[in-house]
C-alpha atoms as a PDB file:
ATOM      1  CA  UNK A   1     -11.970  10.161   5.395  1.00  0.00           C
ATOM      2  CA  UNK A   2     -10.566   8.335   2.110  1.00  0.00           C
ATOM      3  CA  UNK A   3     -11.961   6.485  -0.074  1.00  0.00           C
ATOM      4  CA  UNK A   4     -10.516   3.647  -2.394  1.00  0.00           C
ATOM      5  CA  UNK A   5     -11.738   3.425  -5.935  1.00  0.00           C
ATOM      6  CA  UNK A   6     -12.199   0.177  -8.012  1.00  0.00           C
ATOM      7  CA  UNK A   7      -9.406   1.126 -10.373  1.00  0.00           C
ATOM      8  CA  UNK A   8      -5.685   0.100  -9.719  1.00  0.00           C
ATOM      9  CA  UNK A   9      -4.894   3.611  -8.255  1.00  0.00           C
ATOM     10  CA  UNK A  10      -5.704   4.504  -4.450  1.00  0.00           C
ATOM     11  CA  UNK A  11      -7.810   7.801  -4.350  1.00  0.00           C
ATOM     12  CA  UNK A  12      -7.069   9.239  -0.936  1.00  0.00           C
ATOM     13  CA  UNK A  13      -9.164  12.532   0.568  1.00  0.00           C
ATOM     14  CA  UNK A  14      -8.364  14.926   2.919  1.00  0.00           C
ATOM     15  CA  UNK A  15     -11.543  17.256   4.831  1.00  0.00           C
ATOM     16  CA  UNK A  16     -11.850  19.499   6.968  1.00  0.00           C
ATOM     17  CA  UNK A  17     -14.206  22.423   7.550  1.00  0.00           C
ATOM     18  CA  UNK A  18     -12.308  24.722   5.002  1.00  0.00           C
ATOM     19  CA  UNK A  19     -11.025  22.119   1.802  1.00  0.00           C
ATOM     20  CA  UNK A  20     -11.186  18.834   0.157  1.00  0.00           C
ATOM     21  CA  UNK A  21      -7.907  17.358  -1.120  1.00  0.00           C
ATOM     22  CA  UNK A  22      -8.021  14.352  -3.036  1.00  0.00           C
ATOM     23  CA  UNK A  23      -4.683  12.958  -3.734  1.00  0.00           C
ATOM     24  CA  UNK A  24      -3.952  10.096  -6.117  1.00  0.00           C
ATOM     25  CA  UNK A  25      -1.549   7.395  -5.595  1.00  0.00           C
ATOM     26  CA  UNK A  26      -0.254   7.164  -8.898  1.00  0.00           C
ATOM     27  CA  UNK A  27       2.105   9.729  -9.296  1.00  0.00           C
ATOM     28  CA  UNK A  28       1.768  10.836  -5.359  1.00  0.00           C
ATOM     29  CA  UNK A  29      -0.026  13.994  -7.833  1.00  0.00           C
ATOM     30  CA  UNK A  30      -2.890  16.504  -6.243  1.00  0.00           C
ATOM     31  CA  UNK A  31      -6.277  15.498  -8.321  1.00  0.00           C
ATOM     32  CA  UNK A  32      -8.661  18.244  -6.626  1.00  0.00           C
ATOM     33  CA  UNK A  33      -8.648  21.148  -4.189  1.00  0.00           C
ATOM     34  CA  UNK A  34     -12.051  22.263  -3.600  1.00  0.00           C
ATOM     35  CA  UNK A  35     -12.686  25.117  -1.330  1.00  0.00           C
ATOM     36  CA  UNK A  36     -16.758  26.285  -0.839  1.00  0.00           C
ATOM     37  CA  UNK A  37     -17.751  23.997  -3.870  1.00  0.00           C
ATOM     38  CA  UNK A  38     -14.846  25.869  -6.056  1.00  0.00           C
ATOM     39  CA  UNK A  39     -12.342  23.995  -7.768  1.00  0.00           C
ATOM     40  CA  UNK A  40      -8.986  25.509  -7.283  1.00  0.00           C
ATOM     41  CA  UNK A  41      -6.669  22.788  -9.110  1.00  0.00           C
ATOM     42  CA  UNK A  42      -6.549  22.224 -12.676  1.00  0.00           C
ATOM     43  CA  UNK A  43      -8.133  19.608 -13.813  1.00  0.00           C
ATOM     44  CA  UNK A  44      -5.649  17.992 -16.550  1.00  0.00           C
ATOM     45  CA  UNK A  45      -7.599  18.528 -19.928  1.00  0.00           C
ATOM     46  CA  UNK A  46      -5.328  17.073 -22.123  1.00  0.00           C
ATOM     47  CA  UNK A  47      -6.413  19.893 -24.886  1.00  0.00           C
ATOM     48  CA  UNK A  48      -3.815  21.680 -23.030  1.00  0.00           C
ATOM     49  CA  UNK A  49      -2.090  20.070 -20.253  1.00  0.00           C
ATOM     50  CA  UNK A  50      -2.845  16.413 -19.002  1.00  0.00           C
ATOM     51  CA  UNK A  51      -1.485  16.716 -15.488  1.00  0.00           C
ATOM     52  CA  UNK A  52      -2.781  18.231 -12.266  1.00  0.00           C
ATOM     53  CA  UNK A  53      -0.069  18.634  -9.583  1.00  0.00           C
ATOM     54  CA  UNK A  54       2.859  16.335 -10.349  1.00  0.00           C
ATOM     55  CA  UNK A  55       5.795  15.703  -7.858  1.00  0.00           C
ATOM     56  CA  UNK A  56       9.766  16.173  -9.748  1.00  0.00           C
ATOM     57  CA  UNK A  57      11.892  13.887  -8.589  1.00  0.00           C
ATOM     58  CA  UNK A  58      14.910  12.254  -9.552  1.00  0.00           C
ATOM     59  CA  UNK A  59      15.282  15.512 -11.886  1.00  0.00           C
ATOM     60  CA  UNK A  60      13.399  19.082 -11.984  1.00  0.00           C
ATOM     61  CA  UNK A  61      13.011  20.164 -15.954  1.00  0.00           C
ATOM     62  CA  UNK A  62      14.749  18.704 -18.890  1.00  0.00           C
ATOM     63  CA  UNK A  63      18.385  16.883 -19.164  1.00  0.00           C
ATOM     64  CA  UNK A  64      20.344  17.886 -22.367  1.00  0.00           C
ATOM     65  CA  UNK A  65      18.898  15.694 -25.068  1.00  0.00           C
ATOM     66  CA  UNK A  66      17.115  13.763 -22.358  1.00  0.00           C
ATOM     67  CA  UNK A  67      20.399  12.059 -21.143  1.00  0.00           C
ATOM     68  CA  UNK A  68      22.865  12.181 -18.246  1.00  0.00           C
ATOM     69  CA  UNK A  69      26.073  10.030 -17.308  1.00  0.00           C
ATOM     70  CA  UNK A  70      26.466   8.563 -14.213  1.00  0.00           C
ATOM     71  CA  UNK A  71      30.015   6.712 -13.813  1.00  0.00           C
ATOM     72  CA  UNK A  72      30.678   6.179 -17.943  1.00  0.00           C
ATOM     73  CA  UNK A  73      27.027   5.239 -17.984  1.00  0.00           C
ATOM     74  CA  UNK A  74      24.640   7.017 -20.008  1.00  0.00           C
ATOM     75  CA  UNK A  75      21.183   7.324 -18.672  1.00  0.00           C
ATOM     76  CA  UNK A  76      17.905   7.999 -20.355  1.00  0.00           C
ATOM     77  CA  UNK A  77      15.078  10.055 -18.846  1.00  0.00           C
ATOM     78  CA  UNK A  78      12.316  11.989 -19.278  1.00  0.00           C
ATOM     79  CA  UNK A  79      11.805  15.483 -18.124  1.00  0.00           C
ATOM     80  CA  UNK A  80      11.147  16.340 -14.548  1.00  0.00           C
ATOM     81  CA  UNK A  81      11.723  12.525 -13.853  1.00  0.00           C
ATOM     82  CA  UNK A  82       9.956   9.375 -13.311  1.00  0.00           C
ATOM     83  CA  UNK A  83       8.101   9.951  -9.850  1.00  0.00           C
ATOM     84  CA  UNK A  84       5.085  11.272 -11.438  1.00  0.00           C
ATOM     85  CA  UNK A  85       4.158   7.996 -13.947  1.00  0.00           C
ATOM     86  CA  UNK A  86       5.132   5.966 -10.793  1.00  0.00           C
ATOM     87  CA  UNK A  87       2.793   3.912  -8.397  1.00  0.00           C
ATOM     88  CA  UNK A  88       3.399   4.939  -4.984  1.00  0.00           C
ATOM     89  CA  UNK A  89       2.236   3.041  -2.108  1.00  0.00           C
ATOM     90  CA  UNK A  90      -0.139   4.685   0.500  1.00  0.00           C
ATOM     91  CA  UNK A  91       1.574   3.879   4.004  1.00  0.00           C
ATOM     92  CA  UNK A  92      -0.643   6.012   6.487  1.00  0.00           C
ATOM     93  CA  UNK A  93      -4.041   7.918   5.878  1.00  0.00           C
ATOM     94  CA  UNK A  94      -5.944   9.997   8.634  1.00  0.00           C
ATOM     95  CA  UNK A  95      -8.304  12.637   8.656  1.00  0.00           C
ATOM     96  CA  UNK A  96      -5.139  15.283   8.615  1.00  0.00           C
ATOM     97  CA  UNK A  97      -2.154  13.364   7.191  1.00  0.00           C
ATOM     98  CA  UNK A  98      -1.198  10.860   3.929  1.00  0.00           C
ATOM     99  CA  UNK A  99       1.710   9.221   3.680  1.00  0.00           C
ATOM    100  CA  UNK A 100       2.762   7.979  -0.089  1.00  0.00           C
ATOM    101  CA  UNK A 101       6.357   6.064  -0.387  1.00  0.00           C
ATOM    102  CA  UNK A 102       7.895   5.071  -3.716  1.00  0.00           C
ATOM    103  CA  UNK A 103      11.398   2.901  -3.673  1.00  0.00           C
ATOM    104  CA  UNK A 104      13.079   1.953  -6.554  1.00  0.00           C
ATOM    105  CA  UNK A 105      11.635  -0.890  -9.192  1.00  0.00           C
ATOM    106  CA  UNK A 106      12.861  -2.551 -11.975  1.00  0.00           C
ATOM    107  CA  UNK A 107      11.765   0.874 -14.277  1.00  0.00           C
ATOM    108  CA  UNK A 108      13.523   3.532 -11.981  1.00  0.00           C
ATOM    109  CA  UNK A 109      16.514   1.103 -11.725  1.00  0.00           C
ATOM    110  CA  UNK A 110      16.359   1.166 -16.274  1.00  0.00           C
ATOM    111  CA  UNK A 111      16.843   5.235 -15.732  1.00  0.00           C
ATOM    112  CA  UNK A 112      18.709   5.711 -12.354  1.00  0.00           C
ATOM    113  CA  UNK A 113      20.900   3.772 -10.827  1.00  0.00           C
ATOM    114  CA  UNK A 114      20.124   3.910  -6.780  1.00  0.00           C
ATOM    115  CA  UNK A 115      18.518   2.909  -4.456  1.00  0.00           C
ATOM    116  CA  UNK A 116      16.071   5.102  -2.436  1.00  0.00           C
ATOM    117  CA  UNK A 117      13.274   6.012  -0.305  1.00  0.00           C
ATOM    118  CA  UNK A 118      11.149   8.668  -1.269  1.00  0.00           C
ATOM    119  CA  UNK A 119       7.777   9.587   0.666  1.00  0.00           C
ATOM    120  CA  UNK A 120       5.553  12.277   0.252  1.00  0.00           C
ATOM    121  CA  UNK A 121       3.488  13.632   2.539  1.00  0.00           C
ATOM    122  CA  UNK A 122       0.328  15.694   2.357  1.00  0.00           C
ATOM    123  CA  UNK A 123      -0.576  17.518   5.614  1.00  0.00           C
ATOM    124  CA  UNK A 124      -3.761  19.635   5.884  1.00  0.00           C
ATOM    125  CA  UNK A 125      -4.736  22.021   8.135  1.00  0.00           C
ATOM    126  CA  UNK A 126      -7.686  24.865   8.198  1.00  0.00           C
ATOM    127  CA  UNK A 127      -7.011  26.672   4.587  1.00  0.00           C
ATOM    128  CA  UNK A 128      -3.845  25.016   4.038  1.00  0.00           C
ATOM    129  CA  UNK A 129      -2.179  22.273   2.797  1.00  0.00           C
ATOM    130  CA  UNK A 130       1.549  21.356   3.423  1.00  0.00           C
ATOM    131  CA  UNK A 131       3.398  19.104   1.206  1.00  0.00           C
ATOM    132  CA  UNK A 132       6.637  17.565   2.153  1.00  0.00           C
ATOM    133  CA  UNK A 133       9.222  15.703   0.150  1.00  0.00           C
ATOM    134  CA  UNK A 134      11.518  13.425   2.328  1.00  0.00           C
ATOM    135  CA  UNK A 135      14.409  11.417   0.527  1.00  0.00           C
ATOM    136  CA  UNK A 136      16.672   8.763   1.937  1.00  0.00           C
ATOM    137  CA  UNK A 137      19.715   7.176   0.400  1.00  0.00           C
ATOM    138  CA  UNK A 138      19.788   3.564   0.773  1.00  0.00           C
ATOM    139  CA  UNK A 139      22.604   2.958  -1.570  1.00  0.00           C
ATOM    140  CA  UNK A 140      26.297   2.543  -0.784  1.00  0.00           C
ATOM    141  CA  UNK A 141      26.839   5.487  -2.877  1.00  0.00           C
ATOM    142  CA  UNK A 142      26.813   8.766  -2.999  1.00  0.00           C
ATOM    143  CA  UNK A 143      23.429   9.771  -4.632  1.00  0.00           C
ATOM    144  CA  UNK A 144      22.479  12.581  -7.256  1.00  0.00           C
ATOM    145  CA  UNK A 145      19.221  14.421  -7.414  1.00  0.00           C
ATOM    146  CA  UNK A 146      16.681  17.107  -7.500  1.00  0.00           C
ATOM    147  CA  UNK A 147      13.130  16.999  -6.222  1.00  0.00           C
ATOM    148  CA  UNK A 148      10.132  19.744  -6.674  1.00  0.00           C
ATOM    149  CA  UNK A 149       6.831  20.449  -7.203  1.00  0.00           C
ATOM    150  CA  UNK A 150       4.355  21.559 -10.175  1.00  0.00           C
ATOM    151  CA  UNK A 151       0.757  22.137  -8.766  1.00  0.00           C
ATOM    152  CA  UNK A 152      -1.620  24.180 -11.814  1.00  0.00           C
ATOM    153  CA  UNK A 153      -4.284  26.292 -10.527  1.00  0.00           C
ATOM    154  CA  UNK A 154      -7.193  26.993 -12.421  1.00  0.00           C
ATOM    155  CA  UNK A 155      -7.506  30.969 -13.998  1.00  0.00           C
ATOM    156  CA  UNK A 156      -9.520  32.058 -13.855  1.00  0.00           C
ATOM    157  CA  UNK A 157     -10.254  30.696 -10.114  1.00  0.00           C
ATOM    158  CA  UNK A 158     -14.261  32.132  -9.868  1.00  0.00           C
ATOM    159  CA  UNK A 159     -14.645  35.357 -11.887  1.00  0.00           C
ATOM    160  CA  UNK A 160     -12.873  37.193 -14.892  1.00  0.00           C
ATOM    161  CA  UNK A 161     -10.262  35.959 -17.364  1.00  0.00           C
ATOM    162  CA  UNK A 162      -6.777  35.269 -17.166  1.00  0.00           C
ATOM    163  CA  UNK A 163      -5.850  38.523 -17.568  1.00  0.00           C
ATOM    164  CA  UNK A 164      -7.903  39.641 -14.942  1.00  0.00           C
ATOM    165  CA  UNK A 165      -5.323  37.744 -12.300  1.00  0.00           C
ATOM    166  CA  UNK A 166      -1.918  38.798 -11.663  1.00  0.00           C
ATOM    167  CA  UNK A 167       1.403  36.713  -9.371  1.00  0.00           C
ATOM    168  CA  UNK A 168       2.831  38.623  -6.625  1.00  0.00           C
ATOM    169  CA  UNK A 169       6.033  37.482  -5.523  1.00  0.00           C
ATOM    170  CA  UNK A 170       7.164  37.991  -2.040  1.00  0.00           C
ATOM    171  CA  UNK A 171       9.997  39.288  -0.305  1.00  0.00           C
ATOM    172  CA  UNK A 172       9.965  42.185  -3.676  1.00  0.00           C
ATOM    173  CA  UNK A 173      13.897  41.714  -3.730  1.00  0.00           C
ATOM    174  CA  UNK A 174      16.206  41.226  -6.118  1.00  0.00           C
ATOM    175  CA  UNK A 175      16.906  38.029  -7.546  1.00  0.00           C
ATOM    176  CA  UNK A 176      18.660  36.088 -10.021  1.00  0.00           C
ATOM    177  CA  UNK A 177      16.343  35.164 -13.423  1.00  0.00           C
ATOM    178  CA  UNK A 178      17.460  31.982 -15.086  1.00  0.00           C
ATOM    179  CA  UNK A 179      16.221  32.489 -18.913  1.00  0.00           C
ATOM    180  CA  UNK A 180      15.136  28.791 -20.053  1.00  0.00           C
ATOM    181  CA  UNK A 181      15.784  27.859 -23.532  1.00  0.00           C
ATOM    182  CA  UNK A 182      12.666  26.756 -25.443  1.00  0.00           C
ATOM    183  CA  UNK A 183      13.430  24.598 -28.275  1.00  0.00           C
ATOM    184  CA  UNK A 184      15.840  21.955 -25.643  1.00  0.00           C
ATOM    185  CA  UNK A 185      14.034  23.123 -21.973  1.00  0.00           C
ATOM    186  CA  UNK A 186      17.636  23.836 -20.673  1.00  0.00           C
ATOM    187  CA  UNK A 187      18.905  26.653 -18.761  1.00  0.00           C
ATOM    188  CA  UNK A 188      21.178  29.734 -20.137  1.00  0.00           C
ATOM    189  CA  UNK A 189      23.227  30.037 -17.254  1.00  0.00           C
ATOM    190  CA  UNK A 190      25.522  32.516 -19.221  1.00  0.00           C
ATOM    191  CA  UNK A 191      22.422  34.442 -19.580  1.00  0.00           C
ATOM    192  CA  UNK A 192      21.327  34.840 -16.163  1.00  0.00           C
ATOM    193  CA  UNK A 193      20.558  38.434 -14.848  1.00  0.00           C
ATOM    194  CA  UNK A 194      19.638  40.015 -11.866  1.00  0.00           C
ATOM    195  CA  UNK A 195      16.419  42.303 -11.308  1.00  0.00           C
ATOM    196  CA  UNK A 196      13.472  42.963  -8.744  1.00  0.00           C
ATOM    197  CA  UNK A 197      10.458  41.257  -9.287  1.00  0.00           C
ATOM    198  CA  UNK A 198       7.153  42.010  -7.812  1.00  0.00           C
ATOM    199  CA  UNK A 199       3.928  41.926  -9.200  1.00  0.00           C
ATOM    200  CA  UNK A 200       3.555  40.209 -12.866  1.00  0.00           C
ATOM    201  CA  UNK A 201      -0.075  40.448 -14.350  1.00  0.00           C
ATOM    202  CA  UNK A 202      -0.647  37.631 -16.266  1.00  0.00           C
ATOM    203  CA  UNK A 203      -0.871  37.801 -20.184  1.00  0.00           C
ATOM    204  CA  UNK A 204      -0.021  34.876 -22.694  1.00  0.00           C
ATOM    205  CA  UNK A 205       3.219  36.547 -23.855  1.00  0.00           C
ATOM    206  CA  UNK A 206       4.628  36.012 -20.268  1.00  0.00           C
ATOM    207  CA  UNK A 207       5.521  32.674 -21.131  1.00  0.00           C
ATOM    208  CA  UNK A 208       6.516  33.236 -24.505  1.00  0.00           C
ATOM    209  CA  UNK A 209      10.296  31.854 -23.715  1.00  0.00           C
ATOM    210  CA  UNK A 210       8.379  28.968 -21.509  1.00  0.00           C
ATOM    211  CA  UNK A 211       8.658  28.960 -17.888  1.00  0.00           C
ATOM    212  CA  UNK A 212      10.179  32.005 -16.238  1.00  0.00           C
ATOM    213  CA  UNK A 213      12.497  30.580 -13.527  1.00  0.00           C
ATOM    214  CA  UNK A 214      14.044  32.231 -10.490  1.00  0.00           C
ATOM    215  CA  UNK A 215      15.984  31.692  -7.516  1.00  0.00           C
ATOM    216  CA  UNK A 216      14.254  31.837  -4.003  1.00  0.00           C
ATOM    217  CA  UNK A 217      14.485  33.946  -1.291  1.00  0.00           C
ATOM    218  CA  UNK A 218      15.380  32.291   1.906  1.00  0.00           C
ATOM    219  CA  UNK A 219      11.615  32.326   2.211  1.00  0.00           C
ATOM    220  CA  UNK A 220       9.522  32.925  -0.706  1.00  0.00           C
ATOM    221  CA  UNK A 221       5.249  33.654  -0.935  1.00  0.00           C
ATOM    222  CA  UNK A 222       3.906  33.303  -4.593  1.00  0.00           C
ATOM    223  CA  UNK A 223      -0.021  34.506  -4.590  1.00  0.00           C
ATOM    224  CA  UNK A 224      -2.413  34.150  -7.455  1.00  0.00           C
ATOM    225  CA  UNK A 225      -5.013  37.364  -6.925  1.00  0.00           C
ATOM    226  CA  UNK A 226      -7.522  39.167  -8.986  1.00  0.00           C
ATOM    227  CA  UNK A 227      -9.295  42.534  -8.447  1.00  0.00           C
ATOM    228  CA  UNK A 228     -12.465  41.043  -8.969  1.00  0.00           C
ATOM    229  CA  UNK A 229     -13.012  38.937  -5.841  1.00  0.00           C
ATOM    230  CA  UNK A 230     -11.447  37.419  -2.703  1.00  0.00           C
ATOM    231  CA  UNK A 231     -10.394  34.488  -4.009  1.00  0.00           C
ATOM    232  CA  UNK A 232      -6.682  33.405  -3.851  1.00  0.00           C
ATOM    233  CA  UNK A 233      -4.079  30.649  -3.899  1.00  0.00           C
ATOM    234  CA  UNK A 234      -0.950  31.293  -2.699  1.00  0.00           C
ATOM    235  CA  UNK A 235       2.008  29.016  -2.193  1.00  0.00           C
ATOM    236  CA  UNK A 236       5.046  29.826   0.184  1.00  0.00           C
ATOM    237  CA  UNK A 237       8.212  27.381   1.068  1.00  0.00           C
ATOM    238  CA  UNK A 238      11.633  28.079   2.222  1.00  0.00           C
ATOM    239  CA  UNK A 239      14.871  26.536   1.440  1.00  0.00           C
ATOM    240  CA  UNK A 240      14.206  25.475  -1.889  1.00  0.00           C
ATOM    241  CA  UNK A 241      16.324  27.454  -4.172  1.00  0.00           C
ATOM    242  CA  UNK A 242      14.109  27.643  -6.941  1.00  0.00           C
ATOM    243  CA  UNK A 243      11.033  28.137  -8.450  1.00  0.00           C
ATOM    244  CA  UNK A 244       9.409  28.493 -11.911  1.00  0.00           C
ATOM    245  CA  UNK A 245       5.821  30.158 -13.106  1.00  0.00           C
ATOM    246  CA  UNK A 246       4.197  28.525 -16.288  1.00  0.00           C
ATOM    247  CA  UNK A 247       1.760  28.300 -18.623  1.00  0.00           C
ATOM    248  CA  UNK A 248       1.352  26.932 -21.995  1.00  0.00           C
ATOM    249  CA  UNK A 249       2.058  29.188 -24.705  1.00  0.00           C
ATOM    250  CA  UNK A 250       0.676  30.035 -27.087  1.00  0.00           C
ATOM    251  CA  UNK A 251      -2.448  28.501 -26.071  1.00  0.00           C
ATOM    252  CA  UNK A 252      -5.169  29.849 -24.503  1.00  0.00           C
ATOM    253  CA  UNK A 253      -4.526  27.421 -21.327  1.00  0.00           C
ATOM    254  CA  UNK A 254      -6.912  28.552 -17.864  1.00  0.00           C
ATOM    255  CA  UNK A 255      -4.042  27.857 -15.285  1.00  0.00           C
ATOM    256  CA  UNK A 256      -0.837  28.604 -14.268  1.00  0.00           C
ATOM    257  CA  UNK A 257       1.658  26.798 -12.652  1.00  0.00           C
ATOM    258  CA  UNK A 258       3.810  28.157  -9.345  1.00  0.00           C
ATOM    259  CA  UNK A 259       6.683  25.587  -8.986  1.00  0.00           C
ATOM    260  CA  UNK A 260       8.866  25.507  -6.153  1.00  0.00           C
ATOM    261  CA  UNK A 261      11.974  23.357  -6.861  1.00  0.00           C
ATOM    262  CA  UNK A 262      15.384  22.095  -4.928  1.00  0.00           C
ATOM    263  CA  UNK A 263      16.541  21.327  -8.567  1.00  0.00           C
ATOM    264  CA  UNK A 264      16.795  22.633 -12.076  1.00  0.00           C
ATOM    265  CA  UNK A 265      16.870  22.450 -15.669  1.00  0.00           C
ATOM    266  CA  UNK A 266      20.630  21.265 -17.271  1.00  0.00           C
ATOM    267  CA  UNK A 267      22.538  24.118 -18.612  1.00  0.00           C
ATOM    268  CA  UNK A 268      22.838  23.961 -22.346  1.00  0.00           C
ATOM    269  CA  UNK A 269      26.593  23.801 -21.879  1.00  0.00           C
ATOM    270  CA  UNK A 270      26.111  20.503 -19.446  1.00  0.00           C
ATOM    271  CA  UNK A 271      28.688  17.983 -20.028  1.00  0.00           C
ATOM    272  CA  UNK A 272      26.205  15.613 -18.737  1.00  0.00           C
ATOM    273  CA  UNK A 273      27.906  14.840 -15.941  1.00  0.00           C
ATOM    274  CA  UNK A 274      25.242  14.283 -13.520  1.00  0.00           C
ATOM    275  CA  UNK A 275      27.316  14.533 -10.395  1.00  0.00           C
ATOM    276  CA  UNK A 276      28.859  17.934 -11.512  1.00  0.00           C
ATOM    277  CA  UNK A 277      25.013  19.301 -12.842  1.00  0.00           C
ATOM    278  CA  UNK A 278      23.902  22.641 -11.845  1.00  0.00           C
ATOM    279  CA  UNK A 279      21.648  22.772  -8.915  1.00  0.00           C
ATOM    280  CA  UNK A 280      21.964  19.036  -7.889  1.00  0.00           C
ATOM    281  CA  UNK A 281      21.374  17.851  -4.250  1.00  0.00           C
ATOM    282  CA  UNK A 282      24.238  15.306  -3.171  1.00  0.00           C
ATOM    283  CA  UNK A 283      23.108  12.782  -0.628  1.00  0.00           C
ATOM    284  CA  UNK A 284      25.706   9.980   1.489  1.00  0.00           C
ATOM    285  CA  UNK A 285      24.703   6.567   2.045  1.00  0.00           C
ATOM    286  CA  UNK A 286      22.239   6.332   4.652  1.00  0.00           C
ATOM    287  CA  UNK A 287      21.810  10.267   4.110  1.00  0.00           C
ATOM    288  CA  UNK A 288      18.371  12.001   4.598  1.00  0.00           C
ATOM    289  CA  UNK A 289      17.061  14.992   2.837  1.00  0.00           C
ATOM    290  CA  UNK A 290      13.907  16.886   3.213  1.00  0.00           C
ATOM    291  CA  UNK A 291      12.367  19.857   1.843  1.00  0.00           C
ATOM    292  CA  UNK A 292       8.114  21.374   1.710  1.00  0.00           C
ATOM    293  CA  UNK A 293       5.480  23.931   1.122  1.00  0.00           C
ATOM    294  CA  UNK A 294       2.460  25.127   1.711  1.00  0.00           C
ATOM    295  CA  UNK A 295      -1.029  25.658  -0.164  1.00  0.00           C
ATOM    296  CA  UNK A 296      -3.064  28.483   1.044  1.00  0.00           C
ATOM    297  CA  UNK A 297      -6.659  28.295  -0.141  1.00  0.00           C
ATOM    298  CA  UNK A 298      -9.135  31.519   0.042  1.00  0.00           C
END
């Protein structure tokens, strides 16, 4: 069913026998997964962190002083973009399936200078949910961007603390680590190392240098677990090349974000060139791209 609130923003729900999903249109962003009467999603104190779930898109992470140039044209914007303090228009709701479109408006226009179609797409089904970002070029130009996601999930879920949980990150192979700078939010690319990573049991020094960001297997799993009960959230996607894990530091924050991303941070030694940034998606006029993941509740 969904339901429409009074406000300016449409509150759309997803239910089935397993979850609830309520999904706002302002921002496209997550509001609520409930599974059994248990919240799984964060739900955006602002003592902490005021989002829930937001969608990345024109950018993923922070541009080098909060700037890019785009044909001797320097640009302004904030970090992980301007999707997720957008209005997005709800174009199809059923029981299993919401559609949410954005296009470009006199503020996207102010920050980035294409035009687009971006629609995304909430899918559930049993324990899951699947969320898929589609992006179309409608521009006579070649366009520039990155697009990812930034769901929080509550820890601890049911029982313990947050150091009870622990991330397990699947295939255990080796990949490269991408050390973020804190002070600016970019990327040390010259910094970059290689190692196996696993299992990582969550403490608050963990995200002492901010987000720890990696690069994706072809297909990657992410699970949040504890040793106290059966519940779980675990996210999986492939083809996205990226992903970070965060939460605040040094406060006590209950959550932790698992962030899969076709996009990153600028490099601190960016020229700003946002056509020659590291990690960006190129798209021809009339060009298509698409990308998604998948929420697994227990």
């Amino acid at each position: 069913m969904n339901k429409v609130t009074k406000e300016k923003h449409v509150k759309a729900i997803l239910e089935n026998s397993e979850l609830s999903v309520t999904v706002d249109s302002f921002g496209a962003e997550m509001h609520s997964i409930l599974k059994d009467g248990a919240e799984y999603l964060w739900q955006a104190d602002k003592k902490y962190w005021g989002r829930h779930a937001p969608v990345l898109f024109p950018i993923v992470g922070k541009l080098k002083n909060g700037e890019y140039h785009y044909n001797d044209t320097t640009y302004k914007m904030g970090g992980h973009g301007f999707a997720r303090d957008n209005e997005f228009k709800l174009i199809s709701a059923d029981n299993k399936k919401l559609v949410f479109e954005l296009r470009e408006n006199e503020d996207t226009l102010s920050q980035y200078p294409f035009h687009f179609e971006f629609r995304v797409i909430y899918q559930l089904n049993d324990n899951k949910i699947k969320v898929r970002y589609e992006v179309k070029n409608e521009d006579e130009k070649f366009m520039s961007f990155g697009v990812g996601a930034h769901p929080a999930f509550n820890v601890p879920i049911h029982n313990g603390s947050f150091e009870d949980y622990k991330l397990t990150i699947s295939p255990a192979e080796k990949r490269t680590f991408i050390p973020l700078d804190p002070p600016s939010g970019t990327i040390k690319i010259d910094k970059k190392m290689d190692k196996v990573v696993d299992e990582l049991p969550l403490t608050r020094e963990l995200f002492d240098q901010d987000a720890l960001v990696f690069t994706s297997s072809k297909e990657t799993k992410v699970s949040l677990t504890n040793q106290l009960d059966s519940h779980s959230v675990s996210v999986s996607w492939k083809n996205m090349p990226y992903f970070g894990l965060w939460s605040p530091y040094p406060a006590d924050a209950p959550f932790v974000c698992i962030e899969p991303w076709c996009g990153i941070a600028d490099d601190v030694n960016t020229d700003g060139d946002i056509t020659t940034k590291f990690g960006i998606n190129e798209l021809a006029p009339e060009g298509e791209f698409s990308c998604e993941y998948e929420i697994e509740i227990n």
